[in-house]
Protein backbone atom coordinates (compact mmCIF):
# COMPACT_ATOMS: atom_id res chain seq x y z
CA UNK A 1 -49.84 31.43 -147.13
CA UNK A 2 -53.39 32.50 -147.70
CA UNK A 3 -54.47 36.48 -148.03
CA UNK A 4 -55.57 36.72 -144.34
CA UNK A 5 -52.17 35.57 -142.94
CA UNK A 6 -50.14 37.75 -145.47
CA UNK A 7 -52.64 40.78 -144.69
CA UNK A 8 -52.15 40.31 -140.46
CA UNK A 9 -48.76 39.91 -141.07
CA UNK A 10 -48.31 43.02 -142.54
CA UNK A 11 -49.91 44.95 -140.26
CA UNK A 12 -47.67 43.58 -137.41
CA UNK A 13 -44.57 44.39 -139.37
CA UNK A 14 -44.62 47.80 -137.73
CA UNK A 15 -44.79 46.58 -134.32
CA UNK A 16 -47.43 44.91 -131.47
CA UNK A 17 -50.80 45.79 -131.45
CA UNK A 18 -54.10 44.87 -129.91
CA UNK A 19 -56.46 42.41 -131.44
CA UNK A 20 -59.32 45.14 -131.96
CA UNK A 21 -56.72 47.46 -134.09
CA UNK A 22 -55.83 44.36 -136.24
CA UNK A 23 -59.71 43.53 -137.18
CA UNK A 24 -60.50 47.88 -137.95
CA UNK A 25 -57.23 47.43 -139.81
CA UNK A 26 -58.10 45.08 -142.16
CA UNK A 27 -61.76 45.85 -143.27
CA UNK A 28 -61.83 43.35 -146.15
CA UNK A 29 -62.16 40.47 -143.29
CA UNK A 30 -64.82 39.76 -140.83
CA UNK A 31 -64.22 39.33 -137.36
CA UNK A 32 -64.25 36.00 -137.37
CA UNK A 33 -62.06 35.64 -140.28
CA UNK A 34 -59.38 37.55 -138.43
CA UNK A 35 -60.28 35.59 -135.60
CA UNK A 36 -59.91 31.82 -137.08
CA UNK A 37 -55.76 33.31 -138.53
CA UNK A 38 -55.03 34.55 -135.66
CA UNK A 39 -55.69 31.61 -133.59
CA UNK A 40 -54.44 29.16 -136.56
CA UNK A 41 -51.44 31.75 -136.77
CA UNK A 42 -51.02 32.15 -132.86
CA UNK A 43 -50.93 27.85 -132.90
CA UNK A 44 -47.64 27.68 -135.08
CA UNK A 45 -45.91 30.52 -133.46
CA UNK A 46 -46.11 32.80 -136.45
CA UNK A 47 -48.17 35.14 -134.33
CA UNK A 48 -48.05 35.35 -130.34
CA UNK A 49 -50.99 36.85 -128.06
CA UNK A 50 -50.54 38.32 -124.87
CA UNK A 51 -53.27 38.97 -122.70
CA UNK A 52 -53.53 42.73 -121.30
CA UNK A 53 -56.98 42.91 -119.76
CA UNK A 54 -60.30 40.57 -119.19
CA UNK A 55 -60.92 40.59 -123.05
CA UNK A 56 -57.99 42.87 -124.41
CA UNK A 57 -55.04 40.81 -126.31
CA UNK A 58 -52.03 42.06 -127.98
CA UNK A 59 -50.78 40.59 -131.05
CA UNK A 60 -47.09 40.17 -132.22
CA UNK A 61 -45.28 38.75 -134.71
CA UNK A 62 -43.54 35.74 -133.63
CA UNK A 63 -39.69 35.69 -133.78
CA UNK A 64 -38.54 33.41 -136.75
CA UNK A 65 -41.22 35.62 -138.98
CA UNK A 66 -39.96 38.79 -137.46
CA UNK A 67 -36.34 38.14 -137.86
CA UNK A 68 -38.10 36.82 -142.06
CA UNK A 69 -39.59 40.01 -142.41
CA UNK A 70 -36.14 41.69 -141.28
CA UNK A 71 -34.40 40.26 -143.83
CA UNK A 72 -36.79 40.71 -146.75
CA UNK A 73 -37.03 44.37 -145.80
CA UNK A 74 -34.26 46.21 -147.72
CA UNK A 75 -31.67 48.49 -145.93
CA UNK A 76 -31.94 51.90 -146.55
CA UNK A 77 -28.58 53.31 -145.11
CA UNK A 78 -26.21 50.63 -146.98
């Protein structure tokens, strides 16, 4: 997985978030970087976009690397 998909992934580990908050999150990438994963990303289901507005999108994880990410996180109250 290149840096760009591990970096976006991380950021949506905590939850949904809008496209603009992904991009100011990661500062390291251009726009269009973030842009051309998230649409590669959003094409193989490892992301999934919802639109909320007339140029406003909301990003997610997509299930199988949610329910991943899950299971790589360690439990804290076993």
């Amino acid at each position: 997985m290149r840096l760009i998909e591990d970096a976006i992934i991380d950021k949506l580990r905590s939850g949904p978030c809008c496209f603009d908050e992904v991009v100011t999150s990661l500062p390291n990438f251009s726009w269009g970087e973030i842009f051309v994963a998230v649409d590669r990303m959003s094409r193989d289901r490892r992301v999934l976009l919802l639109q909320l507005g007339y140029s406003i999108y909301q990003v997610s994880l997509g299930p199988h690397v949610r329910a991943e990410a899950e299971r790589a996180t360690p439990c804290l109250e076993c």
